[in-house]
C-alpha atoms as a PDB file:
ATOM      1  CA  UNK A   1       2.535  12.886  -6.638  1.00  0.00           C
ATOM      2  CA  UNK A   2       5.724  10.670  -7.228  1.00  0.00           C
ATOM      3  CA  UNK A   3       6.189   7.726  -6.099  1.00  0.00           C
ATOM      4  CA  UNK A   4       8.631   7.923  -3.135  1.00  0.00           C
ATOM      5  CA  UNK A   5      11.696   5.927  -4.937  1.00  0.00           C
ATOM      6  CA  UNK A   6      11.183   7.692  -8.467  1.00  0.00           C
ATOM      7  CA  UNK A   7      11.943  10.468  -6.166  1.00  0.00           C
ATOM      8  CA  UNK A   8      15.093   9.267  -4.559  1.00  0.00           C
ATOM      9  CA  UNK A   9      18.907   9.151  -6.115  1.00  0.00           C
ATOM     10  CA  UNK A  10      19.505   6.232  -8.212  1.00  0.00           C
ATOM     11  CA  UNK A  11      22.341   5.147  -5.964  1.00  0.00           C
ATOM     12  CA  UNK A  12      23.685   1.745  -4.160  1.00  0.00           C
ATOM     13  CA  UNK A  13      22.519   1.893  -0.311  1.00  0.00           C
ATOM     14  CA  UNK A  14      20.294   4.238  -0.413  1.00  0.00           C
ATOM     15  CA  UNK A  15      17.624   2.622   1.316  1.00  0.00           C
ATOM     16  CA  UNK A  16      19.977   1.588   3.781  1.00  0.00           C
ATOM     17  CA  UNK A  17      21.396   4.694   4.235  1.00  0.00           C
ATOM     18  CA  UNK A  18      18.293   6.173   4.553  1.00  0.00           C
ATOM     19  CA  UNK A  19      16.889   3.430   7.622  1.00  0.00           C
ATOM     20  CA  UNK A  20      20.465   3.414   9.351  1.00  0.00           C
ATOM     21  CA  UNK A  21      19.929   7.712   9.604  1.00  0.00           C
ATOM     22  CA  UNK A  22      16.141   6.861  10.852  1.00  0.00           C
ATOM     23  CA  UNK A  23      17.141   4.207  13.084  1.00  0.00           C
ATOM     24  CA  UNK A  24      14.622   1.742  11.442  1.00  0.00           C
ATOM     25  CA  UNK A  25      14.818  -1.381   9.090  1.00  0.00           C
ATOM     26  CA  UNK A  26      15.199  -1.178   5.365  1.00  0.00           C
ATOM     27  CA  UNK A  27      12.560  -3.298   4.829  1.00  0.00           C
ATOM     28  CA  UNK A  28      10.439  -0.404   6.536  1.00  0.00           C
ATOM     29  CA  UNK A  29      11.749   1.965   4.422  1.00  0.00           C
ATOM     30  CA  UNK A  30      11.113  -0.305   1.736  1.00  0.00           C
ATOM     31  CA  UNK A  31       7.145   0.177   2.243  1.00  0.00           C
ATOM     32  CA  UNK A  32       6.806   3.751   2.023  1.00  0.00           C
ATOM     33  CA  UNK A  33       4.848   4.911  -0.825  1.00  0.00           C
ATOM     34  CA  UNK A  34       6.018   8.511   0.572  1.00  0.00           C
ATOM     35  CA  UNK A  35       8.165   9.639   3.048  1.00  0.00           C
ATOM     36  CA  UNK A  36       6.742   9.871   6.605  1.00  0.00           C
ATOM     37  CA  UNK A  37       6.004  13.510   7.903  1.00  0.00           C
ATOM     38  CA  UNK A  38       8.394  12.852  10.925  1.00  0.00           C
ATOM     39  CA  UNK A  39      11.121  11.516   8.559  1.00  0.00           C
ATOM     40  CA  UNK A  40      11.586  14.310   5.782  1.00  0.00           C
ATOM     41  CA  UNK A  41      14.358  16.600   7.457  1.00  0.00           C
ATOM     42  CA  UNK A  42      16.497  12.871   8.155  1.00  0.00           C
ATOM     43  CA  UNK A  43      15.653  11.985   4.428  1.00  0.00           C
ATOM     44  CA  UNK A  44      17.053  14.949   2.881  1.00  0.00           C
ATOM     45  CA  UNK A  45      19.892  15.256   4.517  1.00  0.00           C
ATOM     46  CA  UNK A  46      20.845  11.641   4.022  1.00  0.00           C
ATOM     47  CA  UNK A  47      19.748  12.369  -0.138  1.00  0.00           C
ATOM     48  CA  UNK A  48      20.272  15.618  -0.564  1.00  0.00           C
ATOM     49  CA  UNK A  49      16.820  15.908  -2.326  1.00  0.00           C
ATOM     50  CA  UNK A  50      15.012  18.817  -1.377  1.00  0.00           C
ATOM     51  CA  UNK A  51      12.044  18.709   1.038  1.00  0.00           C
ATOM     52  CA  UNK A  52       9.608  19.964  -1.241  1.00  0.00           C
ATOM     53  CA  UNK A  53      10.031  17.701  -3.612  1.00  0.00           C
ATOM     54  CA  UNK A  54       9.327  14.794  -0.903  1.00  0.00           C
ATOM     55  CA  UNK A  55       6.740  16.129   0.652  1.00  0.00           C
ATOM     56  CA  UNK A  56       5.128  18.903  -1.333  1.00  0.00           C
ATOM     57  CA  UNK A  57       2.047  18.973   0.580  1.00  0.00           C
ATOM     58  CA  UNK A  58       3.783  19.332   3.613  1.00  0.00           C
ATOM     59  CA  UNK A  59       6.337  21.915   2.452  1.00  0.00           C
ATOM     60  CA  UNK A  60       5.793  24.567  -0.596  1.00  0.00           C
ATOM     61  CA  UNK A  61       8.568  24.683  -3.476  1.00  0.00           C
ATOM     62  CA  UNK A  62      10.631  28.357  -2.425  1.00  0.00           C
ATOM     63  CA  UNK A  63       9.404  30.926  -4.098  1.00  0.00           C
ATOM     64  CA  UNK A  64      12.207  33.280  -6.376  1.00  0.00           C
ATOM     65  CA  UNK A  65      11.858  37.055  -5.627  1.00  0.00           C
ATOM     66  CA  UNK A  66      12.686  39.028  -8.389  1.00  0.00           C
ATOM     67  CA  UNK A  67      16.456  40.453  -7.669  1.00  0.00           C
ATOM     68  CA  UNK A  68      16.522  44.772  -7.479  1.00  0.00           C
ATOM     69  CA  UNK A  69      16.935  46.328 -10.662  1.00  0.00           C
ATOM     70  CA  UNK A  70      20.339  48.469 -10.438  1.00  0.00           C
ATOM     71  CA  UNK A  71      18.705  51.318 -11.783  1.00  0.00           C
ATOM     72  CA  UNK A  72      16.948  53.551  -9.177  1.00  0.00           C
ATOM     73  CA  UNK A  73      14.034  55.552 -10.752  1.00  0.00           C
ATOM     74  CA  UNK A  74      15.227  59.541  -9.580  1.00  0.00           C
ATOM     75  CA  UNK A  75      18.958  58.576 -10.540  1.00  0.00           C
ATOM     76  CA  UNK A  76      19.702  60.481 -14.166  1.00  0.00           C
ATOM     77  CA  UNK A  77      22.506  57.610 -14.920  1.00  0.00           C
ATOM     78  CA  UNK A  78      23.002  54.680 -14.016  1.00  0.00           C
ATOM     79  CA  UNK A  79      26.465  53.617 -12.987  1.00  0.00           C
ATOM     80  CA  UNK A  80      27.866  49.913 -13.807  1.00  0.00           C
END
C-alpha cells in the first residue's frame, strides 16, 4: 500500500486543509501513515482523491460493466 502522502495532491495546504475539514491539528495529520477509517469520506472531499485509492482495504476500486451492445441478437439490421 502507498504511503498516505504519495497518495495525496502535491499541493500548498493540503495538510492543513485536510485537519481544518477534520477539525484536528496538522501535526496529527502529519502522523498518519494512512488515512483513518473515520476520516476517508472528509479526506476525499477535501482532495478529491478517490476513496479507494485511500483506503483500498476498506473500499474496493468500482468495477466497469461492460456497456450493451446496440445490436440485439433477433433484430435482422441494426440501425445507427
Amino acid at each position: 500500500m502507498a504511503h498516505l502522502f504519495d497518495t495525496l495532491p502535491k499541493q500548498r495546504g493540503i495538510i492543513s486543509d485536510i485537519a481544518r475539514a477534520c477539525r484536528i491539528t496538522p501535526g496529527a495529520v502529519s502522523q498518519w501513515s494512512r488515512v483513518p477509517a473515520e476520516r476517508v469520506l472528509d479526506v476525499e472531499r477535501v482532495t478529491g482523491v478517490p476513496r479507494h485509492e485511500l483506503r483500498p482495504d476498506l473500499y474496493p476500486a468500482p468495477t466497469i460493466a461492460p456497456a450493451p451492445s446496440p445490436h440485439h441478437e433477433n433484430d435482422e439490421e441494426c440501425v445507427a
